[in-house]
Protein backbone atom coordinates (compact mmCIF):
# COMPACT_ATOMS: atom_id res chain seq x y z
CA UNK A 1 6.99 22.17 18.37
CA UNK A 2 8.82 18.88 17.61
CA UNK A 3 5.46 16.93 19.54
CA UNK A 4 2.94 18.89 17.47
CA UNK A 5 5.57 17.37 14.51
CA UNK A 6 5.26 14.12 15.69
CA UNK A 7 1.59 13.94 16.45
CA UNK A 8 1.16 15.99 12.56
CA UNK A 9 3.35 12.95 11.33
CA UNK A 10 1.48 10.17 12.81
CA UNK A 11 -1.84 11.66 11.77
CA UNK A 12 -0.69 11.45 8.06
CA UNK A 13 1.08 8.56 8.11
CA UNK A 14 -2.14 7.02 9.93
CA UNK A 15 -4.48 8.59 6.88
CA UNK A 16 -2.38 7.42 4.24
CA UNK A 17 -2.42 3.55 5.71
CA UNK A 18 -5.81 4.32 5.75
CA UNK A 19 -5.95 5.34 1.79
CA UNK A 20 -3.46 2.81 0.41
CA UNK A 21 -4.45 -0.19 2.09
CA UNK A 22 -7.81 0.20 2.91
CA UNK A 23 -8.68 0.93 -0.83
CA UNK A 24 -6.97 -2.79 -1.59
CA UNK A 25 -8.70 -4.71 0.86
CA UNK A 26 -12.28 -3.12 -0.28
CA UNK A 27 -11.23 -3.49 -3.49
CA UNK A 28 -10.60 -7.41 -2.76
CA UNK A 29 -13.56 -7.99 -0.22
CA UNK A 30 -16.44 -6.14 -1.73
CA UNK A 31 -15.97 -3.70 -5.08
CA UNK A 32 -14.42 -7.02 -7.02
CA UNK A 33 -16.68 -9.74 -6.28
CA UNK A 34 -19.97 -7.11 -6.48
CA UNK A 35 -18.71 -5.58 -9.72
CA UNK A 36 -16.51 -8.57 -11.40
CA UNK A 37 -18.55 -8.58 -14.49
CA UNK A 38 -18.35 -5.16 -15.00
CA UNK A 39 -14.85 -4.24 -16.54
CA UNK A 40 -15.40 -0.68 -17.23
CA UNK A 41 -16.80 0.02 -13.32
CA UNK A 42 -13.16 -1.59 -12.59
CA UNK A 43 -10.81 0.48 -15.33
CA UNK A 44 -13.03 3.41 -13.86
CA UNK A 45 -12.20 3.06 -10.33
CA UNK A 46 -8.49 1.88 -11.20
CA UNK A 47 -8.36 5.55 -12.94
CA UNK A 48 -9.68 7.73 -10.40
CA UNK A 49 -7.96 6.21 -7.23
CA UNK A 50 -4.43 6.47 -9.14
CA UNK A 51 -4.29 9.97 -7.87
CA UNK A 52 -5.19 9.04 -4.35
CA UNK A 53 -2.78 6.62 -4.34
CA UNK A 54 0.33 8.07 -5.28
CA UNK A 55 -0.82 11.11 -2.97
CA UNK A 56 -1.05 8.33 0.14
CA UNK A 57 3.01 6.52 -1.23
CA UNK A 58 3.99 10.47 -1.26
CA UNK A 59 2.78 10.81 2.59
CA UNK A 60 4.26 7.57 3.59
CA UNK A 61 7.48 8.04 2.48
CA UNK A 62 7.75 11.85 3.84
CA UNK A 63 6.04 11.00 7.24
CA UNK A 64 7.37 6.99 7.73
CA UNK A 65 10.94 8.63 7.27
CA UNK A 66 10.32 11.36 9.61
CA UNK A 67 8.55 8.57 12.27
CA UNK A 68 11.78 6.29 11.60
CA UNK A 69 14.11 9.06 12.09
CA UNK A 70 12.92 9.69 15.39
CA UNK A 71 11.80 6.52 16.68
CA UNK A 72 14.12 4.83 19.68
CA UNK A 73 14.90 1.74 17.77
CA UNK A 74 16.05 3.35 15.25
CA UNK A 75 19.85 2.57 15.60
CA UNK A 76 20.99 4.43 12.55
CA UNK A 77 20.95 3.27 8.42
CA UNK A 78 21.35 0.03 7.62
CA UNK A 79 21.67 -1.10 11.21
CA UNK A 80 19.52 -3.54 11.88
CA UNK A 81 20.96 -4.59 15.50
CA UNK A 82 17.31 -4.81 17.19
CA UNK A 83 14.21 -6.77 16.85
CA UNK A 84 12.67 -3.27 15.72
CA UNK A 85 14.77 -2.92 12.92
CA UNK A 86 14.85 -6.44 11.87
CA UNK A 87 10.47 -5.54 11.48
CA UNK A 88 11.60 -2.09 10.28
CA UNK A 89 13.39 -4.29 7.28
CA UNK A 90 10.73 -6.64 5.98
CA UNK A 91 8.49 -3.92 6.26
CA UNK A 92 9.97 -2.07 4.13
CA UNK A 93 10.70 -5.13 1.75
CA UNK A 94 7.26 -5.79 1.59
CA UNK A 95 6.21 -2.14 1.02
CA UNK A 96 9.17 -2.35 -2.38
CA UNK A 97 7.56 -5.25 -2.95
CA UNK A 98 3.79 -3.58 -3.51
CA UNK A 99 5.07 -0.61 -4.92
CA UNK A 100 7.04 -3.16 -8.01
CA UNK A 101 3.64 -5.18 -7.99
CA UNK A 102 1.73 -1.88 -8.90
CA UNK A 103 4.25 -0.97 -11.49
CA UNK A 104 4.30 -4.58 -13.15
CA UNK A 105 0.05 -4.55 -13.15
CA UNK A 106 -0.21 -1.24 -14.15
CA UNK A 107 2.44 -0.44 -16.13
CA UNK A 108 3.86 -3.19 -18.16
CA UNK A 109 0.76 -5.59 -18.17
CA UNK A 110 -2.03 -2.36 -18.24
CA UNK A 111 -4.52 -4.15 -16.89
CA UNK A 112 -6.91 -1.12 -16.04
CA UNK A 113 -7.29 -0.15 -19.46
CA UNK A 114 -7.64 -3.86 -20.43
CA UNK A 115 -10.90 -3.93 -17.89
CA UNK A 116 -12.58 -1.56 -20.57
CA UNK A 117 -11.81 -3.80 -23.35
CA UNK A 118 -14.34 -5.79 -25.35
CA UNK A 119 -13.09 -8.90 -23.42
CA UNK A 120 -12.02 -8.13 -19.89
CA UNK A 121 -12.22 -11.57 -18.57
CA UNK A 122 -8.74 -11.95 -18.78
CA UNK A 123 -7.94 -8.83 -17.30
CA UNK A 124 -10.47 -9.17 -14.15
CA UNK A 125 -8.53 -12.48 -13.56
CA UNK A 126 -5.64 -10.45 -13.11
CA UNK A 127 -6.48 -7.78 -11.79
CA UNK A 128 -8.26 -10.24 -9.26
CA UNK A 129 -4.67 -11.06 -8.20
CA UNK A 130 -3.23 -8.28 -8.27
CA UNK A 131 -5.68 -6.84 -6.04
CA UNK A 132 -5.21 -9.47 -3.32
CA UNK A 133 -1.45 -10.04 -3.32
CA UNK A 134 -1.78 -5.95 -3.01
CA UNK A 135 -4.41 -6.57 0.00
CA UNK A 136 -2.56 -9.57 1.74
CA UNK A 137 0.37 -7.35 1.54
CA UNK A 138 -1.09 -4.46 3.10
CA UNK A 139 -2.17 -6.31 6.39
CA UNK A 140 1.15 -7.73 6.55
CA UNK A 141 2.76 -4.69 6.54
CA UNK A 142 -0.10 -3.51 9.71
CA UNK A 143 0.95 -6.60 11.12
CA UNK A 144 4.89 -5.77 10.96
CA UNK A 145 3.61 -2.12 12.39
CA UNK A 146 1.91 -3.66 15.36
CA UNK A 147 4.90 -6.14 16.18
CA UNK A 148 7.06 -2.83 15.55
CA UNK A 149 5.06 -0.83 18.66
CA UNK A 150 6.30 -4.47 20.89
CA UNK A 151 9.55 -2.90 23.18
């Protein structure tokens, strides 16, 4: 049972990298530069991945807890006595880091509903940024999973 648990875990975990930071880099290598004069295509597709992508931070944090948990570098909280926890660390940094980056974009400066505005060049500049920090930060945080997998 506990390998069916593990593989299950993976799988999801896997999908949900898949969701989160796959939708950021198209967003930043081929939805923004194809539709950056059209704000209201961009508030649009802001809206309707929202859902998608507090389903895929719900998976991560259920199954990345679960994967830590169980992993053989793990050497308990806050112990961060290997090179695996050490990458374990940043990782997670960075990952804090993304989810305060969507908060400030989305919720204090509200730049999807700006997009939809009469003048959304302002708002496509940002959200232009906000979309690759959020991209740069997602293969960074593949990169720290790779270098994690090193024994």
């Amino acid at each position: 049972m506990s390998q069916i648990l593990i593989s299950l875990s993976t799988w999801l975990h896997a999908i949900a990298t898949v969701v989160f930071i796959g939708h950021f880099v198209l967003l930043a290598g081929i939805y923004l530069p194809a539709l950056s004069k059209n704000g209201t295509m961009l508030s649009e597709i802001s809206k309707r991945s929202r859902p998608w992508m507090y389903a895929s931070l719900l998976v991560f944090a259920i199954t990345g807890t679960h994967l830590m948990l169980i992993d053989s570098g793990y050497l308990g909280f806050m112990d961060f006595g290997n090179f695996w926890g050490i990458v374990m660390l940043v990782k997670h940094i960075l990952i804090a880091a993304m989810i305060v980056l969507g908060f400030w974009y989305n919720a204090i400066l509200r730049v999807g509903p700006m997009l939809s505005s009469n003048n959304p060049e302002q708002a496509i500049v940002r959200f232009r940024k906000y979309v690759n920090a959020m991209a740069v930060c997602g293969v960074l945080v593949l990169l720290l999973t790779a270098f994690a997998q090193v024994e």
